[in-house]
PDB file of N, CA and C in Angstrom:
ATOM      1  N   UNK A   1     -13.086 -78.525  21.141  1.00  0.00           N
ATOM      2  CA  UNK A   1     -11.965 -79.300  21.604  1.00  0.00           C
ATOM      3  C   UNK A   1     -11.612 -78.849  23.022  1.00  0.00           C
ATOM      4  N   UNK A   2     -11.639 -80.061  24.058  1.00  0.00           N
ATOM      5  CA  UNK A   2     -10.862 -79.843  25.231  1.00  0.00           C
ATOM      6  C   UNK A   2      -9.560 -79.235  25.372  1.00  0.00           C
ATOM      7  N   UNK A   3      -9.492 -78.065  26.455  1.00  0.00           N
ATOM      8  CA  UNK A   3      -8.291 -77.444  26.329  1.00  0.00           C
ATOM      9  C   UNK A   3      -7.512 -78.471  27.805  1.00  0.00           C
ATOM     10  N   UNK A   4      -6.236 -78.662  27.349  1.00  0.00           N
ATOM     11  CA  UNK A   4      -5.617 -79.211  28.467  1.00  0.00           C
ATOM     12  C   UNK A   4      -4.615 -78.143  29.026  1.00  0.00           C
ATOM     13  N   UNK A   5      -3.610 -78.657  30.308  1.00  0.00           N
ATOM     14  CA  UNK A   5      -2.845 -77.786  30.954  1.00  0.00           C
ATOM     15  C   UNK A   5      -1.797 -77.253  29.682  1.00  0.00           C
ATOM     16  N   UNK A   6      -1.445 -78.131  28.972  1.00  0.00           N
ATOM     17  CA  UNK A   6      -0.434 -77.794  28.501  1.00  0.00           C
ATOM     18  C   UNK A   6      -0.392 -76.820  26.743  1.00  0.00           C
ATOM     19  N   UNK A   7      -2.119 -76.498  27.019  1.00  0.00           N
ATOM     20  CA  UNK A   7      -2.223 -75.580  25.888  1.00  0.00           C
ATOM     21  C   UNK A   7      -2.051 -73.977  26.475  1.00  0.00           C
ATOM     22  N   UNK A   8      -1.891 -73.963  27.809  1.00  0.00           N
ATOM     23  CA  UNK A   8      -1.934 -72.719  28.491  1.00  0.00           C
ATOM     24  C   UNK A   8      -0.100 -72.180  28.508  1.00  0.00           C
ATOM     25  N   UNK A   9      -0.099 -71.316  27.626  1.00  0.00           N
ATOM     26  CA  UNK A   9       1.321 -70.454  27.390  1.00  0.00           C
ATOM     27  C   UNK A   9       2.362 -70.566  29.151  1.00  0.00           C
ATOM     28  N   UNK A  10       3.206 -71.045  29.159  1.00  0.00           N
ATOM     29  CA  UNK A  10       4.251 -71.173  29.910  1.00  0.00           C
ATOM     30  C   UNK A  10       4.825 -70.211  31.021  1.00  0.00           C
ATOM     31  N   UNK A  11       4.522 -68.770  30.618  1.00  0.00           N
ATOM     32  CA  UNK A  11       4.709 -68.122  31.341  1.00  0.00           C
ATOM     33  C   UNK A  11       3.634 -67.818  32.876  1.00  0.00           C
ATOM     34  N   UNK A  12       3.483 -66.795  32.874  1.00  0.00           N
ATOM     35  CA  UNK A  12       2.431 -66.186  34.130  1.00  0.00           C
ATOM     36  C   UNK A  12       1.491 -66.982  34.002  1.00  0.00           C
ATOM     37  N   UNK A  13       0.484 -67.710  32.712  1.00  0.00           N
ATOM     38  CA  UNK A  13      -0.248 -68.378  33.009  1.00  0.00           C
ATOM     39  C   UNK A  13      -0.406 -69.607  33.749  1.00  0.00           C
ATOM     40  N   UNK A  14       0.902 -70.490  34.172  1.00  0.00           N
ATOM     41  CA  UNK A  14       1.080 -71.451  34.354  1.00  0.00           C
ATOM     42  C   UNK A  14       1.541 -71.133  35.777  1.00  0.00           C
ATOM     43  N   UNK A  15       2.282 -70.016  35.785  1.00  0.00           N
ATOM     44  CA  UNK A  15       2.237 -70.017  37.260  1.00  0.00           C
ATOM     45  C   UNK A  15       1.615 -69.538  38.001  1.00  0.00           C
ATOM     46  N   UNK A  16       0.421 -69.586  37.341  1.00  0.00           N
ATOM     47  CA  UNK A  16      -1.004 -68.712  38.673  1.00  0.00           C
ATOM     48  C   UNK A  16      -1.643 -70.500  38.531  1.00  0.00           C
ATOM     49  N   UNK A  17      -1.741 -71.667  38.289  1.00  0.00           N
ATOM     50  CA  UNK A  17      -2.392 -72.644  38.533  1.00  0.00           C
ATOM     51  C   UNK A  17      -1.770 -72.976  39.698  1.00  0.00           C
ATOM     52  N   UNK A  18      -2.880 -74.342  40.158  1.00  0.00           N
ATOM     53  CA  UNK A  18      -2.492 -74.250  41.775  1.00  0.00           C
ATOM     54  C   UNK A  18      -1.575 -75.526  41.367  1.00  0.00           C
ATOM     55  N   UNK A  19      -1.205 -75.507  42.689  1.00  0.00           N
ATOM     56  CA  UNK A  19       0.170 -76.595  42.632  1.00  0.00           C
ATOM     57  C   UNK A  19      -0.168 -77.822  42.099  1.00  0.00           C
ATOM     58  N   UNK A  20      -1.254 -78.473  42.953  1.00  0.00           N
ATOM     59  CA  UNK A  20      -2.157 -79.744  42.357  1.00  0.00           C
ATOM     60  C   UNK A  20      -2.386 -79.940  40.591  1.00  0.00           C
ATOM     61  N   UNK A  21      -2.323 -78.919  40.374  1.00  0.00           N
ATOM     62  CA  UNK A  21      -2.797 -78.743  38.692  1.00  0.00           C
ATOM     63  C   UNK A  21      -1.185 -79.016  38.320  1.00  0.00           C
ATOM     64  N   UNK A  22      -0.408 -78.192  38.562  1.00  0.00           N
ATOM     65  CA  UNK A  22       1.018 -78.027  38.153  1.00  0.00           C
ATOM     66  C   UNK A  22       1.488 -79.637  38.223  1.00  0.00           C
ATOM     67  N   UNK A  23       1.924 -80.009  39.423  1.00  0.00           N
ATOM     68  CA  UNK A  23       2.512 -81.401  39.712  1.00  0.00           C
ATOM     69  C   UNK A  23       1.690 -82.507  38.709  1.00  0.00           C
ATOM     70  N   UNK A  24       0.512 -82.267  38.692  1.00  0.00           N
ATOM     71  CA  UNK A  24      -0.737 -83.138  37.609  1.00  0.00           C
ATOM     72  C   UNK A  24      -0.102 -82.814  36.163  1.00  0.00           C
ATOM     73  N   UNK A  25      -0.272 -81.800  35.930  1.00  0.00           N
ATOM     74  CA  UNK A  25       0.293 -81.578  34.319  1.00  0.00           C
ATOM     75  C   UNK A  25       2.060 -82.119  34.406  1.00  0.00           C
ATOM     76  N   UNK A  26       2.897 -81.834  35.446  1.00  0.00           N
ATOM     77  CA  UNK A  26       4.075 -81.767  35.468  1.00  0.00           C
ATOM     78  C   UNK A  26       4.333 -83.558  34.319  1.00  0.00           C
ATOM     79  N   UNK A  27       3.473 -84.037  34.757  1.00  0.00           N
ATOM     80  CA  UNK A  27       3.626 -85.820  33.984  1.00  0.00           C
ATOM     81  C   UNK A  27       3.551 -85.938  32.979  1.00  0.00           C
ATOM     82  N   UNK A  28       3.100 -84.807  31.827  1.00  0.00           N
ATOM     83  CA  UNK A  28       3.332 -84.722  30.734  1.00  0.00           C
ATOM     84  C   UNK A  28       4.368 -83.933  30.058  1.00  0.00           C
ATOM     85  N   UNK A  29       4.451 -82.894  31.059  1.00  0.00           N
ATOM     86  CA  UNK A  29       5.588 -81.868  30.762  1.00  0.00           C
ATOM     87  C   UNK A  29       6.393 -81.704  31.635  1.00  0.00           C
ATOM     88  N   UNK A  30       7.268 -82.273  31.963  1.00  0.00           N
ATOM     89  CA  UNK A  30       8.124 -82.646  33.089  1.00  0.00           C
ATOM     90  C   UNK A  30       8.649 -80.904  33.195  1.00  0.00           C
ATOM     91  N   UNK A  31       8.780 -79.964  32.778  1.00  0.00           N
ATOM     92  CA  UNK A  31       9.468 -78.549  32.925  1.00  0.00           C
ATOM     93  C   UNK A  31       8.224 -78.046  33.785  1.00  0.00           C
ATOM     94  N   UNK A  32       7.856 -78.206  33.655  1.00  0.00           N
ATOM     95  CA  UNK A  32       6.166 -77.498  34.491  1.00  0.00           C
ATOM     96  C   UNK A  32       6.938 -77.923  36.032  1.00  0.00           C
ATOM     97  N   UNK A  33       7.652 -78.836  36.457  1.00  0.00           N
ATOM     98  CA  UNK A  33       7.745 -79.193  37.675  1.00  0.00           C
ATOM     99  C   UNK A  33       8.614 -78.150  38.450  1.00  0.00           C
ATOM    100  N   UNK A  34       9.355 -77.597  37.542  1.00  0.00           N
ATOM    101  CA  UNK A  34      10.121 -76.444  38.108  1.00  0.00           C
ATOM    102  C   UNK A  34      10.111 -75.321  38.332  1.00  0.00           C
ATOM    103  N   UNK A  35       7.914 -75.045  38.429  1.00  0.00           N
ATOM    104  CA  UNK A  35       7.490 -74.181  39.357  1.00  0.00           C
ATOM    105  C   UNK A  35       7.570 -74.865  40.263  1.00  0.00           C
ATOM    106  N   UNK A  36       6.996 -75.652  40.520  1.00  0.00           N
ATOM    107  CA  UNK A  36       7.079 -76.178  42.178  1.00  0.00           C
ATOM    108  C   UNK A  36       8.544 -75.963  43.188  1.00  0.00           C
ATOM    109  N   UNK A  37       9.333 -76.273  42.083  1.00  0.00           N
ATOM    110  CA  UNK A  37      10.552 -76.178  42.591  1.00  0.00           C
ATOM    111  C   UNK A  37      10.874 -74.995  43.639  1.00  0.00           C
ATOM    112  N   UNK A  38      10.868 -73.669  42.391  1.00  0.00           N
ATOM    113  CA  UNK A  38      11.387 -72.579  42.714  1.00  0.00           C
ATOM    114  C   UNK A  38      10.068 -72.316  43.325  1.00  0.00           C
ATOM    115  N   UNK A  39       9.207 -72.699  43.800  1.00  0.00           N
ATOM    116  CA  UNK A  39       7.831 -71.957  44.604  1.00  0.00           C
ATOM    117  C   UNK A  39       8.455 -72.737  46.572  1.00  0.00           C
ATOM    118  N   UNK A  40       8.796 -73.573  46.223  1.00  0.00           N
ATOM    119  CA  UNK A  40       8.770 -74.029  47.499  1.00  0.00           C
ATOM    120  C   UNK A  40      10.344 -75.175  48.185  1.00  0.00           C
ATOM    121  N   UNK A  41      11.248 -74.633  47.190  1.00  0.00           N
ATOM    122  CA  UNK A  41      12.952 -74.865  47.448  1.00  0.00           C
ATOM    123  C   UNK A  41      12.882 -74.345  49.307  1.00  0.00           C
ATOM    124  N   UNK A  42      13.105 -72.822  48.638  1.00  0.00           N
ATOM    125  CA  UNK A  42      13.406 -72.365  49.871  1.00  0.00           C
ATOM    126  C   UNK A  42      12.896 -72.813  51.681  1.00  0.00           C
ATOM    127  N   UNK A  43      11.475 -72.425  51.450  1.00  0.00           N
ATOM    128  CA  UNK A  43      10.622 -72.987  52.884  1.00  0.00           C
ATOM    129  C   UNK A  43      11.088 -74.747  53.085  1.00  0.00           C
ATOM    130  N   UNK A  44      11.169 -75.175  52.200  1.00  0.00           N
ATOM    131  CA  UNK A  44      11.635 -76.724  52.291  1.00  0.00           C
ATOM    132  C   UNK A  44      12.843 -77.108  53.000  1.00  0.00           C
ATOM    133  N   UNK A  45      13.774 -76.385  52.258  1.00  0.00           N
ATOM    134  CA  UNK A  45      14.868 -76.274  52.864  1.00  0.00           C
ATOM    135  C   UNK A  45      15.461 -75.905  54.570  1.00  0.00           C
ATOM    136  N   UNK A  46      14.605 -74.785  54.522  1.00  0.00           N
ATOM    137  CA  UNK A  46      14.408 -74.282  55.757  1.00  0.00           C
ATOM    138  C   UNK A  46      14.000 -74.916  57.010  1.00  0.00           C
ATOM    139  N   UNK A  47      12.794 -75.995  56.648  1.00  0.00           N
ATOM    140  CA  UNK A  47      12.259 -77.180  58.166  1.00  0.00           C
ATOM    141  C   UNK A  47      13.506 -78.124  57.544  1.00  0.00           C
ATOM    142  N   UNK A  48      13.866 -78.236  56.476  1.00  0.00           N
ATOM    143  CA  UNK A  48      14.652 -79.603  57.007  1.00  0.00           C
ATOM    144  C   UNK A  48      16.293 -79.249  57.499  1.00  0.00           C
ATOM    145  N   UNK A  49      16.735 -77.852  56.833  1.00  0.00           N
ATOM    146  CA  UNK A  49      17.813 -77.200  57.912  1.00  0.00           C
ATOM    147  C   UNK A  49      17.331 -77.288  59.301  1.00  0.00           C
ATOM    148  N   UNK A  50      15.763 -77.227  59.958  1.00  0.00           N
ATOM    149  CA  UNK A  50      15.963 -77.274  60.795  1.00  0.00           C
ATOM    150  C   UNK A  50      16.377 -78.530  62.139  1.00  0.00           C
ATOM    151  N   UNK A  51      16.117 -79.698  60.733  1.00  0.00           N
ATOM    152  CA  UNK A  51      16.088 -80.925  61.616  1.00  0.00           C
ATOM    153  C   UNK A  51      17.708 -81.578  61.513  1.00  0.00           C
ATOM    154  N   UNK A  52      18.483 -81.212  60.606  1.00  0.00           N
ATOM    155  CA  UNK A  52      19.546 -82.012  60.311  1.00  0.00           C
ATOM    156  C   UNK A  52      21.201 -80.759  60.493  1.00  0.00           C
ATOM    157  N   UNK A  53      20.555 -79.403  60.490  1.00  0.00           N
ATOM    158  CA  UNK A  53      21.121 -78.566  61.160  1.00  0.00           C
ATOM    159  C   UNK A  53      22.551 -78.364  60.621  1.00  0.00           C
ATOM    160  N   UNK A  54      22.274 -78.843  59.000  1.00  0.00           N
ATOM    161  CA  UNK A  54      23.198 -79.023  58.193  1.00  0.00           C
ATOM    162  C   UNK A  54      23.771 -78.314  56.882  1.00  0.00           C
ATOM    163  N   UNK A  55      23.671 -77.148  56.416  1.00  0.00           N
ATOM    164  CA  UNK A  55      23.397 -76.314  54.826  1.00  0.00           C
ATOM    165  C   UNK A  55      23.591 -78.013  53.707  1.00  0.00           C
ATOM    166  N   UNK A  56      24.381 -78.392  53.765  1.00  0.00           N
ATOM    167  CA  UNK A  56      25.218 -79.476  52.401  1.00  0.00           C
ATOM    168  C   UNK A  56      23.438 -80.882  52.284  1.00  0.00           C
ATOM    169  N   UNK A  57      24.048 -80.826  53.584  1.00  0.00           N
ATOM    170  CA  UNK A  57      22.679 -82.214  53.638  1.00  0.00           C
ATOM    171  C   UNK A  57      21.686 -82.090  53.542  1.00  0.00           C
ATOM    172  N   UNK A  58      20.630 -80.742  54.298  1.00  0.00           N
ATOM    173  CA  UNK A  58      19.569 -79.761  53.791  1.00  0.00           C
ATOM    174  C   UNK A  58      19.280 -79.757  52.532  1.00  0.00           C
ATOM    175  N   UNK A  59      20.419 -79.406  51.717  1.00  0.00           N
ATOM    176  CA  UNK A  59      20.523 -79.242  50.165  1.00  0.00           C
ATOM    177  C   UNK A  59      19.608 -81.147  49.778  1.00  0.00           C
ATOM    178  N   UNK A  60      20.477 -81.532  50.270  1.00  0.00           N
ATOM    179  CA  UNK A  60      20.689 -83.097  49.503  1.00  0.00           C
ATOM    180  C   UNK A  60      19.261 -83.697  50.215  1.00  0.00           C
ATOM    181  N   UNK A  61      18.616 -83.385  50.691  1.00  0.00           N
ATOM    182  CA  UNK A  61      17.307 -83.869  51.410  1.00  0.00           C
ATOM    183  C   UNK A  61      16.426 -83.168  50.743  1.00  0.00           C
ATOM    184  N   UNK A  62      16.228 -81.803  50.370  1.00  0.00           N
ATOM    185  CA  UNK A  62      15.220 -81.127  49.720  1.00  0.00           C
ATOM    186  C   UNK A  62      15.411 -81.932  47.949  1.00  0.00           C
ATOM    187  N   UNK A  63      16.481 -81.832  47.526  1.00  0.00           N
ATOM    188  CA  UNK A  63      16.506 -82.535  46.195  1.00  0.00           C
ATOM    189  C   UNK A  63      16.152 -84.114  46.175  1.00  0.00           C
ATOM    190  N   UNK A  64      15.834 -84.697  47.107  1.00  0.00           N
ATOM    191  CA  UNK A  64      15.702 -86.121  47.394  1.00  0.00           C
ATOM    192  C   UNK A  64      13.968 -85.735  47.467  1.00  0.00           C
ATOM    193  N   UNK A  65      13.749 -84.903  48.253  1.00  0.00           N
ATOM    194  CA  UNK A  65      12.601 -85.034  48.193  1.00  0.00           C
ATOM    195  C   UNK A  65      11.539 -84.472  47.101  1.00  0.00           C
ATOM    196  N   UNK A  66      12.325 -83.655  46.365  1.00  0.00           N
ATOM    197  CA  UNK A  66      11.375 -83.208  44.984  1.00  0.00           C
ATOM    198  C   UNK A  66      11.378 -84.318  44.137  1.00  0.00           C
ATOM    199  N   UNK A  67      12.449 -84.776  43.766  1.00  0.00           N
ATOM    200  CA  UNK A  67      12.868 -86.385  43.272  1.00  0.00           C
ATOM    201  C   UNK A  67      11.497 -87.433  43.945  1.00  0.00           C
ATOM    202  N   UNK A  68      11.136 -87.473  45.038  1.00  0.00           N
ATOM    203  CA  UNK A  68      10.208 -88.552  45.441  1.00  0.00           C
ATOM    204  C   UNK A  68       9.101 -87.765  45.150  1.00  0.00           C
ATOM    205  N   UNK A  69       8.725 -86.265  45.424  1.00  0.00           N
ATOM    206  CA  UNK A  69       7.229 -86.141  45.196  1.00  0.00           C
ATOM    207  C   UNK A  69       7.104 -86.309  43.202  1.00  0.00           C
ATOM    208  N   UNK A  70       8.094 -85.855  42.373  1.00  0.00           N
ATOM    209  CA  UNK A  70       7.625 -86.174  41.243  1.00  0.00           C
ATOM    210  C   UNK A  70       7.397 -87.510  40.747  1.00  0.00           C
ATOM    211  N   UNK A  71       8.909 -88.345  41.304  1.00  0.00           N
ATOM    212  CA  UNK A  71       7.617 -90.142  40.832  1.00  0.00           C
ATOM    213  C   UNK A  71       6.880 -90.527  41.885  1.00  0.00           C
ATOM    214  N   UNK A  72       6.147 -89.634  42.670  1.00  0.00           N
ATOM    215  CA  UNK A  72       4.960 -90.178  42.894  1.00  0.00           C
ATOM    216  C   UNK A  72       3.663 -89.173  42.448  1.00  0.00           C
ATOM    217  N   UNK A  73       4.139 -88.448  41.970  1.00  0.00           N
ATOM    218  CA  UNK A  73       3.414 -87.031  41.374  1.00  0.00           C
ATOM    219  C   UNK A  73       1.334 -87.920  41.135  1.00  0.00           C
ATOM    220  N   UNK A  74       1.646 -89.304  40.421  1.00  0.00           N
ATOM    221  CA  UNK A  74       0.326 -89.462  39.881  1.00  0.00           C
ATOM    222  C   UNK A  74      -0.473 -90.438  41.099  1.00  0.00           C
ATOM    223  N   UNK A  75       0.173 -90.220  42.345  1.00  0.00           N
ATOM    224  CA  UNK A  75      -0.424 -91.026  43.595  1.00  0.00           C
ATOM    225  C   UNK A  75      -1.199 -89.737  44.692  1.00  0.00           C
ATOM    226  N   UNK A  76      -0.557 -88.580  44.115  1.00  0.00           N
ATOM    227  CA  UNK A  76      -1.109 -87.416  44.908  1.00  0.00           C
ATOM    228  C   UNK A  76      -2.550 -87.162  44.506  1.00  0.00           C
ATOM    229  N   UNK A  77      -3.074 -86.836  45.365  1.00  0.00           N
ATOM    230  CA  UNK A  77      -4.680 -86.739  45.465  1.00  0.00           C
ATOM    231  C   UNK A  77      -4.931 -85.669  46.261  1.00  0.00           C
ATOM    232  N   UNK A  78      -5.813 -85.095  45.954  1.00  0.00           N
ATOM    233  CA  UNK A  78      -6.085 -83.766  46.059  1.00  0.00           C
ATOM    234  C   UNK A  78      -6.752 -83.693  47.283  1.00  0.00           C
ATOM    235  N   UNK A  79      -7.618 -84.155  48.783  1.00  0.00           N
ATOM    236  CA  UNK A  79      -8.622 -84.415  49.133  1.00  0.00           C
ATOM    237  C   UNK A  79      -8.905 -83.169  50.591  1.00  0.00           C
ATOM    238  N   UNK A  80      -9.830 -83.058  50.849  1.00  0.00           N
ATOM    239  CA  UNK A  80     -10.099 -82.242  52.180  1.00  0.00           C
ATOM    240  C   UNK A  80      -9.096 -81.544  53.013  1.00  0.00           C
ATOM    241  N   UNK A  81      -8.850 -80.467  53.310  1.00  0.00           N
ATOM    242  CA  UNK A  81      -7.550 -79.988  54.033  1.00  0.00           C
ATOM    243  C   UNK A  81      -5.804 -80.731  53.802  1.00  0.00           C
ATOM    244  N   UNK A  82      -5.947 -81.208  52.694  1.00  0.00           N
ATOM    245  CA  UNK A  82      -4.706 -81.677  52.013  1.00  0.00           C
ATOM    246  C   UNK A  82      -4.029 -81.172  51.079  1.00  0.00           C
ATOM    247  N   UNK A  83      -3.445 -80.243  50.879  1.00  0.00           N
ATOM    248  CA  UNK A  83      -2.859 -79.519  49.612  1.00  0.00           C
ATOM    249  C   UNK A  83      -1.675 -80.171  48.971  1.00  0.00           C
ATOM    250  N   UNK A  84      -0.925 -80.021  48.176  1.00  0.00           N
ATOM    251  CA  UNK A  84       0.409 -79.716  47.807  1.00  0.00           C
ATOM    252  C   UNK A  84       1.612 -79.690  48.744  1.00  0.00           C
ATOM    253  N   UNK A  85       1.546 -78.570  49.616  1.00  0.00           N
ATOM    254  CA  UNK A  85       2.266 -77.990  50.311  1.00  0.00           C
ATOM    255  C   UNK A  85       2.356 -78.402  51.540  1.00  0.00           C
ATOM    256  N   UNK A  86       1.132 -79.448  51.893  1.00  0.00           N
ATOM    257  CA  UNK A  86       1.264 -80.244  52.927  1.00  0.00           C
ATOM    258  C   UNK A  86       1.692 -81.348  53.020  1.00  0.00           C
ATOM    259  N   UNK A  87       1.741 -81.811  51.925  1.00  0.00           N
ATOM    260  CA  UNK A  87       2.326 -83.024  51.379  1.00  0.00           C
ATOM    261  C   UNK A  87       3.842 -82.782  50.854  1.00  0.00           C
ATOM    262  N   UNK A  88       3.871 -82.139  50.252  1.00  0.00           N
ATOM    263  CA  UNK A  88       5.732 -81.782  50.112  1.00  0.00           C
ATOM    264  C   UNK A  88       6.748 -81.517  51.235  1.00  0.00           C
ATOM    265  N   UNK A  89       6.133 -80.420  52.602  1.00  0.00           N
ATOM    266  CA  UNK A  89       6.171 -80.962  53.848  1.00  0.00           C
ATOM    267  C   UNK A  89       6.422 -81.792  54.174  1.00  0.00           C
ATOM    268  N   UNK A  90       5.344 -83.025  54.392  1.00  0.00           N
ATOM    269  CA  UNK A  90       5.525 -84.220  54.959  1.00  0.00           C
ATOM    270  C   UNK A  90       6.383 -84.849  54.352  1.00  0.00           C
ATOM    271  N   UNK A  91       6.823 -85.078  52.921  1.00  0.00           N
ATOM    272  CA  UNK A  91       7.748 -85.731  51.901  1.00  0.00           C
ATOM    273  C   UNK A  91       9.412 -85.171  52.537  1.00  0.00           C
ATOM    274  N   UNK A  92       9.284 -83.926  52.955  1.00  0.00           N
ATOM    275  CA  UNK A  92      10.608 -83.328  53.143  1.00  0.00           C
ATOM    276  C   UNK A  92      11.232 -83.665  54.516  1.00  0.00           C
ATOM    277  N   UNK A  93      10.416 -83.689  55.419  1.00  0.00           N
ATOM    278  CA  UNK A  93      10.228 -83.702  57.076  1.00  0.00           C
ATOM    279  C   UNK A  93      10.502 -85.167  57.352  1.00  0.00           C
ATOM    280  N   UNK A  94       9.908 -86.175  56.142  1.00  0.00           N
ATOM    281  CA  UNK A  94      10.621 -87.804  56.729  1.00  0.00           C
ATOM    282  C   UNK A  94      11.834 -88.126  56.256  1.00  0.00           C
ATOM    283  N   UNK A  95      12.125 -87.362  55.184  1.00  0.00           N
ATOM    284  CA  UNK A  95      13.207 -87.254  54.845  1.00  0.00           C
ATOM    285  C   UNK A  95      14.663 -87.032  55.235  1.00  0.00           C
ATOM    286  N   UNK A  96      13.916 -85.539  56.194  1.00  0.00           N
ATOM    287  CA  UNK A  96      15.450 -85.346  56.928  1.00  0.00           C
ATOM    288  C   UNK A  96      15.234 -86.379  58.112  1.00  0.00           C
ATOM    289  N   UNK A  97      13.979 -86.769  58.802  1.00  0.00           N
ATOM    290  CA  UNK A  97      13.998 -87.606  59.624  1.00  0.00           C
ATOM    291  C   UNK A  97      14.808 -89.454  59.551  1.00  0.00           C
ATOM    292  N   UNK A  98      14.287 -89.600  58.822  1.00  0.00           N
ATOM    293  CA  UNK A  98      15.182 -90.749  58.084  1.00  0.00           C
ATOM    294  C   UNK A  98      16.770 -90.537  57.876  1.00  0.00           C
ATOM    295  N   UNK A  99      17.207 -89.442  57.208  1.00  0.00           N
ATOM    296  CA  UNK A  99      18.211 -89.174  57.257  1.00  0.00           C
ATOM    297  C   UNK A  99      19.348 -89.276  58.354  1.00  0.00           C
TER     298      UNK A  99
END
């Protein structure tokens, strides 16, 4: 029998998979998403404090944007010098830009 993400115990095991795996499984187990969270709140926060130069709205732009990368969680694609983290970036960065 195929083992899937979500036969792998919750703890340390789940948070050594790479983000791509995480956000991928996150669609079945929506709690899985809140590694991503706490892996990359902070740095997120941080470029878009830097664009809107705001703590309250910062806040409200990083949560807007975890909100958009999870329903689009099953449009993310994994491909050549494209990670996770470059893409949550970019998700966060038009965000405060738009803003």
């Amino acid at each position: 029998m195929k083992k899937s993400y979500l036969d792998a115990p919750k703890d340390s095991d789940s948070r050594n998979m790479k983000d791509q795996d995480i956000l991928r499984a996150s669609l079945d187990e929506p709690a899985l998403f809140e590694i991503l969270v706490e892996r990359y709140h902070d740095p997120l926060y941080r470029a878009s404090f830097k664009i809107v130069r705001n703590p309250e709205e910062s806040e409200d732009i990083v949560q807007d944007a975890f909100v958009k990368m999870y329903k689009n969680a099953d449009k993310f694609q994994k491909l050549e010098g494209i990670e996770f983290k470059s893409w949550a970036y970019k998700v966060t960065i038009n965000n405060a830009i738009t803003h």
